[in-house]
Protein backbone atom coordinates (compact mmCIF):
# COMPACT_ATOMS: atom_id res chain seq x y z
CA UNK A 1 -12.82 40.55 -63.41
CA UNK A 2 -13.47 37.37 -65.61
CA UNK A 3 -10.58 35.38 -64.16
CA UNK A 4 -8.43 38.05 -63.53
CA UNK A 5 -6.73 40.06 -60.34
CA UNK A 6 -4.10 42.61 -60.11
CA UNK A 7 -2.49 39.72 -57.89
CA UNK A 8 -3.38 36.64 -59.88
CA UNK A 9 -5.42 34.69 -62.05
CA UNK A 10 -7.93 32.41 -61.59
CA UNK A 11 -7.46 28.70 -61.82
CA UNK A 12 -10.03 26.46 -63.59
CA UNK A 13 -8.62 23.01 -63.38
CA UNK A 14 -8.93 22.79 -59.36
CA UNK A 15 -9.79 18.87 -58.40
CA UNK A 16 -13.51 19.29 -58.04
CA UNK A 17 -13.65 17.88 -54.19
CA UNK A 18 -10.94 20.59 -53.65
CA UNK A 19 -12.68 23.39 -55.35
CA UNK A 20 -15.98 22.99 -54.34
CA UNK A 21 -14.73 23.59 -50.48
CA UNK A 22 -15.06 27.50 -50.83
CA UNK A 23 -19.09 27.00 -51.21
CA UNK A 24 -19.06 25.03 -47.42
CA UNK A 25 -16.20 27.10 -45.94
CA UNK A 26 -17.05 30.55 -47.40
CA UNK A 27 -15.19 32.74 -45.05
CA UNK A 28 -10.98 32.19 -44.68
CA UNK A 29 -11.96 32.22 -40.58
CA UNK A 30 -14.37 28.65 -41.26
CA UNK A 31 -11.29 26.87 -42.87
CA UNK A 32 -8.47 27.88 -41.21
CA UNK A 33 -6.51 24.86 -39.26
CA UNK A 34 -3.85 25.33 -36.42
CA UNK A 35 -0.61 23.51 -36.34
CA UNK A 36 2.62 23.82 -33.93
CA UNK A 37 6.32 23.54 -34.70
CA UNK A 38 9.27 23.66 -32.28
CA UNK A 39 12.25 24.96 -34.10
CA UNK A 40 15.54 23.91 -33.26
CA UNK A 41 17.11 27.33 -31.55
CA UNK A 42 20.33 25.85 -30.81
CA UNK A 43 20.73 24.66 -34.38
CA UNK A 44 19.67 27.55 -35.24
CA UNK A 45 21.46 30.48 -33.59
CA UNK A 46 24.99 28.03 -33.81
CA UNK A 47 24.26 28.73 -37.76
CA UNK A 48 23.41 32.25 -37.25
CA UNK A 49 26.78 32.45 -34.91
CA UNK A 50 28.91 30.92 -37.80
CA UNK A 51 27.29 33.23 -40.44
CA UNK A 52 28.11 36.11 -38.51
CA UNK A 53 31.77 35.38 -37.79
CA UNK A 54 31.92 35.24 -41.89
CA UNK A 55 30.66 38.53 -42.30
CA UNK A 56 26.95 37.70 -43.18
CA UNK A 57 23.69 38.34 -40.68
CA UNK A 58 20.97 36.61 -40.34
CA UNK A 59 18.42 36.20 -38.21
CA UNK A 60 15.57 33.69 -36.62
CA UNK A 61 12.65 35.69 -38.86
CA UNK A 62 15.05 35.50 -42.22
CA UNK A 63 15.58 31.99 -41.75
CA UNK A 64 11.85 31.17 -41.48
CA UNK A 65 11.31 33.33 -44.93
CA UNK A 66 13.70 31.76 -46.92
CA UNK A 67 12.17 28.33 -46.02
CA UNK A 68 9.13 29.54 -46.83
CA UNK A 69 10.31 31.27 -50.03
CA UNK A 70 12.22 27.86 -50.95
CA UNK A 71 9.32 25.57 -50.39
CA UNK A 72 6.92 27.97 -52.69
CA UNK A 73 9.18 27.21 -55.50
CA UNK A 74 9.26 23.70 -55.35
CA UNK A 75 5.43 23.57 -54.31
CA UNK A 76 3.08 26.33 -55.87
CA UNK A 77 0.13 25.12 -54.84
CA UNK A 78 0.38 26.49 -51.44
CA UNK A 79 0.83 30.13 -52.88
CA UNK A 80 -2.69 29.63 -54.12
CA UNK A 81 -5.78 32.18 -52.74
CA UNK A 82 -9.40 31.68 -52.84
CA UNK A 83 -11.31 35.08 -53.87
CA UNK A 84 -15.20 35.06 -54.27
CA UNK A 85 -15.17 31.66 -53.94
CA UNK A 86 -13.18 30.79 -56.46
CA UNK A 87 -9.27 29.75 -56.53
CA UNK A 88 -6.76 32.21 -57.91
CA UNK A 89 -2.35 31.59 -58.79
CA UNK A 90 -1.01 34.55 -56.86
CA UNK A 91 1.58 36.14 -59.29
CA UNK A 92 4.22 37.08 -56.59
CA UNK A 93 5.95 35.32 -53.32
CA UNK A 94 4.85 37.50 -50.71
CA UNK A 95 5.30 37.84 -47.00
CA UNK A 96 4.57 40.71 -44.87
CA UNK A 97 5.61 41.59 -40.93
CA UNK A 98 5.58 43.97 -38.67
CA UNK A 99 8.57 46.59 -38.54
CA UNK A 100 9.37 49.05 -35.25
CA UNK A 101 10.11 52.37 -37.19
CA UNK A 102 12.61 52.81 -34.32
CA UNK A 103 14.12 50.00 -33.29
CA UNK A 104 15.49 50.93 -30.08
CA UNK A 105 12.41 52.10 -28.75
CA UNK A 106 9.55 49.55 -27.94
CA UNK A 107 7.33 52.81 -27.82
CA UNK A 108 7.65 53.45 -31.62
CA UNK A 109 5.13 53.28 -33.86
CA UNK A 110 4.62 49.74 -35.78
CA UNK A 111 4.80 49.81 -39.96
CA UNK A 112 3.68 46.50 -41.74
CA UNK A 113 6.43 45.95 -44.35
CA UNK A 114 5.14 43.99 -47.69
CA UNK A 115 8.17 42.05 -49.71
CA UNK A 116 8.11 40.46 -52.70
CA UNK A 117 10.68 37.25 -53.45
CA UNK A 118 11.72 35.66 -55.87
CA UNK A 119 11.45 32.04 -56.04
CA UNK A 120 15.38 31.98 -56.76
CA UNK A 121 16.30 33.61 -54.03
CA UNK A 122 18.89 32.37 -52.06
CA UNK A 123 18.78 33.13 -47.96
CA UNK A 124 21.44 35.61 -48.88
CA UNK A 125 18.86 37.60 -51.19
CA UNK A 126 15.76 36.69 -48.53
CA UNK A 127 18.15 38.71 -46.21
CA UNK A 128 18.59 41.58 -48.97
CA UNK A 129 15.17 42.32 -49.64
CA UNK A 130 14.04 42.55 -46.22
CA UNK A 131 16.89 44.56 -45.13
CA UNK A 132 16.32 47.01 -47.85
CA UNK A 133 12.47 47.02 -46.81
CA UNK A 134 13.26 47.63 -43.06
CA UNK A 135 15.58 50.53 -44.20
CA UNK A 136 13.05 51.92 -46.43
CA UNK A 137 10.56 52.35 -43.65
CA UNK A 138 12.85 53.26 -41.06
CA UNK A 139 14.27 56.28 -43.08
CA UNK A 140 10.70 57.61 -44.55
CA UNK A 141 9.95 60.68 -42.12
CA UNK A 142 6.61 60.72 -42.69
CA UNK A 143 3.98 57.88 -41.92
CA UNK A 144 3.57 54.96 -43.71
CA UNK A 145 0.91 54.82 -46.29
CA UNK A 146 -1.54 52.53 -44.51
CA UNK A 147 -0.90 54.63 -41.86
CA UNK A 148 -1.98 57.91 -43.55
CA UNK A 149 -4.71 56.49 -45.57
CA UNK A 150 -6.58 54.97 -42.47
CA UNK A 151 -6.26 58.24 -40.64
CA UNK A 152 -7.89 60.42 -43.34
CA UNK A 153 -10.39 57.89 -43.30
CA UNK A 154 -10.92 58.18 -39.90
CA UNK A 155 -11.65 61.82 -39.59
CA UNK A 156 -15.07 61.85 -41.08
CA UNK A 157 -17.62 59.60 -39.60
CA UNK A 158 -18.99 57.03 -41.31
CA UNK A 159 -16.33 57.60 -44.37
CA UNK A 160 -14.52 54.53 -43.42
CA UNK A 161 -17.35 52.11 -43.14
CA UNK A 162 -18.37 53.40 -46.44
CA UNK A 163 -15.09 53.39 -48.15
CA UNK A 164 -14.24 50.16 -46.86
CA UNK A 165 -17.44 48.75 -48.23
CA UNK A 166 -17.02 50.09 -51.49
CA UNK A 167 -13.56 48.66 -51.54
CA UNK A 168 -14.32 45.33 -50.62
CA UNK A 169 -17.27 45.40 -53.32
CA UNK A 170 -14.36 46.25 -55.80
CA UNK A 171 -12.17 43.75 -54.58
CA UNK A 172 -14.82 40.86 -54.78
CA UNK A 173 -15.01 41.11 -58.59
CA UNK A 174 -11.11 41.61 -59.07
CA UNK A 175 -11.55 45.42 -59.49
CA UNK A 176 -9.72 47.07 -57.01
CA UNK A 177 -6.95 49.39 -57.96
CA UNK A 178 -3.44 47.41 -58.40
CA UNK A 179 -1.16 50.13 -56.40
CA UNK A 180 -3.47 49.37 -53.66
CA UNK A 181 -3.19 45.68 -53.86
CA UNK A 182 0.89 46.46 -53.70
CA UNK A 183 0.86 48.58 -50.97
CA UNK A 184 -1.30 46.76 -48.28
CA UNK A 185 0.17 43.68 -45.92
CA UNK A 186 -3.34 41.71 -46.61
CA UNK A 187 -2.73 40.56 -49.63
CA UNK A 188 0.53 38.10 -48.79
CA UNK A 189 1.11 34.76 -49.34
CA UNK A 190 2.25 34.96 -45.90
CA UNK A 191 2.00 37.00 -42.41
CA UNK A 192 4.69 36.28 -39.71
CA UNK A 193 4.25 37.93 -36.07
CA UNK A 194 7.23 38.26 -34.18
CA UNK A 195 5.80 38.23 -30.62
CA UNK A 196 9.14 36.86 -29.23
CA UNK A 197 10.19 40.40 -30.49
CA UNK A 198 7.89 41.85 -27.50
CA UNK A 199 8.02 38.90 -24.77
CA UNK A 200 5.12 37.04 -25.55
CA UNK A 201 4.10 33.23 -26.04
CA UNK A 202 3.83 32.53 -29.90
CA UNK A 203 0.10 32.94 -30.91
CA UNK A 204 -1.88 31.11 -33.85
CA UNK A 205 -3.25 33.63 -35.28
CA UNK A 206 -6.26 33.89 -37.00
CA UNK A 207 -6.42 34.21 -40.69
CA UNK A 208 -7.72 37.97 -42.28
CA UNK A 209 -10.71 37.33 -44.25
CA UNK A 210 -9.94 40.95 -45.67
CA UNK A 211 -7.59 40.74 -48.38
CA UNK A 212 -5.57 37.43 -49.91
CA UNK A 213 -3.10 36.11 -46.75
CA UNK A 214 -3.24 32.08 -46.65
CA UNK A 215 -1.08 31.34 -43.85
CA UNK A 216 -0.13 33.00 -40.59
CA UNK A 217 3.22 32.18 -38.60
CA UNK A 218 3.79 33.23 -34.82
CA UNK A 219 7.08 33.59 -33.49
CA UNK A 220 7.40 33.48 -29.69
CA UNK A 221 9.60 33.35 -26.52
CA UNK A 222 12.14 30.70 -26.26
CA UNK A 223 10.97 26.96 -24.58
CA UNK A 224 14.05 25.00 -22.37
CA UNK A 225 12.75 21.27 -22.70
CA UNK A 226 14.29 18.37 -20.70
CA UNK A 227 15.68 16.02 -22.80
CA UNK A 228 17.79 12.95 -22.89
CA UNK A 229 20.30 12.21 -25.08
CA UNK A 230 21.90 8.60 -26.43
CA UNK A 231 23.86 8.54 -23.15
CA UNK A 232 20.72 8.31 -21.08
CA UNK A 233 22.10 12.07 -20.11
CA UNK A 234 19.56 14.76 -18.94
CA UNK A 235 20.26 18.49 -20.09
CA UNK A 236 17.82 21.45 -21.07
CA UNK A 237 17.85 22.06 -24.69
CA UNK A 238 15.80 24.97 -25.89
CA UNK A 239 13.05 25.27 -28.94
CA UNK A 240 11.74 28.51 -31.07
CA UNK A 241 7.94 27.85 -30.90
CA UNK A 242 5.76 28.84 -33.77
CA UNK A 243 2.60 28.77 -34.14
CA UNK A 244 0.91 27.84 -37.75
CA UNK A 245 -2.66 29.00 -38.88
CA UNK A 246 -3.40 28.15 -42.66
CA UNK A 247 -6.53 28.06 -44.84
CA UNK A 248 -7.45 24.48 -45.64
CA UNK A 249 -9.45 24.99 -48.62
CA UNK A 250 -5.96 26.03 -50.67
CA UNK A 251 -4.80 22.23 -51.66
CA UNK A 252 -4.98 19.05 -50.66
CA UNK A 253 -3.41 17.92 -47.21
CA UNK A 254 -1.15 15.88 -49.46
CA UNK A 255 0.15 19.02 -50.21
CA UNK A 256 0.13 20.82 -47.25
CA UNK A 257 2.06 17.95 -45.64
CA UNK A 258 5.00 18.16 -47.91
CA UNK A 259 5.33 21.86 -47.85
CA UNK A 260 5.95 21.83 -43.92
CA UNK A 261 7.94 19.34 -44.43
CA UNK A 262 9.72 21.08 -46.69
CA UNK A 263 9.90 24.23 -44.46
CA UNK A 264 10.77 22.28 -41.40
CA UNK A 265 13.83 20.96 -43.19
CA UNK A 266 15.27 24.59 -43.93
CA UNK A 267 14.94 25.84 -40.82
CA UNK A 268 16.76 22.15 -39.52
CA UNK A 269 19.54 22.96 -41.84
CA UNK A 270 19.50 26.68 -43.06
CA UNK A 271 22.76 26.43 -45.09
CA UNK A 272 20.62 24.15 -47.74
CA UNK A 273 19.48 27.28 -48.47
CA UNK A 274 22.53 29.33 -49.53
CA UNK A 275 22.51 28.33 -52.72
CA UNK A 276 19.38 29.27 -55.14
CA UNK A 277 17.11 25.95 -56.05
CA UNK A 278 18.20 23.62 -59.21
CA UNK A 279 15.02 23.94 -60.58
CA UNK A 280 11.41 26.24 -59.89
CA UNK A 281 8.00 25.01 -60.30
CA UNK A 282 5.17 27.41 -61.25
CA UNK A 283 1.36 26.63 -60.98
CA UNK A 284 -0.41 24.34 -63.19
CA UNK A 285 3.65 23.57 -65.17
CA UNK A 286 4.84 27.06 -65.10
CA UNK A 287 1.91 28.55 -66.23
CA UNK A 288 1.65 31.07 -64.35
CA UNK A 289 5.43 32.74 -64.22
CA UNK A 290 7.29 35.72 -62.40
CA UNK A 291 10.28 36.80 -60.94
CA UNK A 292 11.79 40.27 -59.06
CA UNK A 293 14.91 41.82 -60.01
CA UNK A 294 17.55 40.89 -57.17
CA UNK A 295 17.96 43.95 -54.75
CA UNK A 296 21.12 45.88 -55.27
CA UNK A 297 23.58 46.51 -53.07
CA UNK A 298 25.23 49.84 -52.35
């Protein structure tokens, strides 16, 4: 209320062309723009294949959240939210996915996992924290809270409609309770879907207008491509598609065009980001600071 969520605070010095966009595009499903990217798999997985004979994991999904996480802290602006029409600094790097409580088993349930980064983290500590996360869930024996919480709701007619409406009332005016804010994937910087995960195409999917997530990124099945090289030499080579769905109303296109370029470059060249950033930016010059403690290992 007055400027002020359990996940941000409002910004007041928007460009006026830029923040007058919420008033035609009220809704995040008006503004949202598609855009595709064919990641280099073979780059890729020979990266993941070299990490791996070192000791260290990684995989596809990390590698896309670090370059996400990397290109936040060099360009803010797309970690913005609108709320209510009005444009809010979130006060965390978010992303949330979807996590098979058991792994082996396509039939088990699915639990949305929530991370916060920091903007220092280096793929290494991307890794970490969603490791830990995945662990987390995987161990709990009883359901997830989202889980729980939209069952009670269910069991009474007409309780959920209601509760959800008085929620969203809440929420509009920057009311809504801060665990809740925590615990629920809506309210990320970022969603990825993993549909490669399952067999399926990548998707561009569309944007929630429940809760605070700007951008959507869909992972899908691997594309061979018929290339040829400097040789004049024919051979398959094979992409990672993904599929991009943001809110335009966030920044400029200015913007927007150097964060995926940005992101395109470190997931071209992953090892750029073993080693944390030389410097951070913060919105509006590091106004609006935080950081997360580094996860610790056992």
């Amino acid at each position: 209320m007055f400027g002020f969520r359990p996940d941000g605070k409002r910004l007041r010095d928007v460009d006026p062309i830029v923040q007058i966009t919420p008033y035609l595009m009220p809704m995040r499903c008006d503004a949202q723009v598609f855009l595709q990217h064919k990641m280099d798999y073979e780059k890729a997985a020979r990266y993941i294949a070299e990490k791996n004979r070192q000791g260290e994991k990684i995989t596809f999904m990390q590698i896309i959240a670090a370059a996400y996480v990397r290109s936040v802290s060099q360009l803010p602006e797309l970690n913005r939210y609108i709320f209510n029409k009005q444009y809010y600094a979130r006060n965390n790097c978010s992303i949330s996915y979807v996590v098979l409580k058991d792994p082996q088993n396509n039939e088990s349930n699915e639990v949305t996992a929530r991370i916060e980064f920091d903007l220092t983290d280096t793929i290494f500590d991307v890794r970490d924290r969603m490791i830990a996360a995945q662990e987390k869930i995987r161990e709990e024996e009883d359901d997830a809270f989202l889980t729980k919480l939209a069952g009670a709701l269910l069991k009474i007619p007409g309780l959920a409609t209601g509760i959800v409406g008085l929620y969203r009332l809440l929420d509009r005016y920057g009311l809504a309770p801060g665990f809740l804010i925590r615990e629920l994937p809506f309210y990320s910087g970022l969603f990825i879907t993993n549909n490669a995960s399952i067999g399926l195409n990548h998707v561009w999917h569309h944007i929630y207008n429940f809760g605070s997530v700007s951008m959507f990124i869909g992972m899908g099945n691997i594309l061979k491509e018929a290339i040829t090289d400097s040789e004049g030499k024919t051979r398959m080579k094979r992409w990672l598609p993904l599929g991009m769905t943001a809110d335009e109303r966030m920044c400029s296109g200015a913007h927007y065009s150097a964060f995926f370029a940005s992101m395109i470059k470190y997931m071209d060249d992953p090892a750029l980001l073993e080693a944390p950033p030389e410097s951070v930016r913060f919105d509006f010059d590091n106004k609006y600071e935080y950081h997360v403690p580094k996860v610790k290992k056992a």
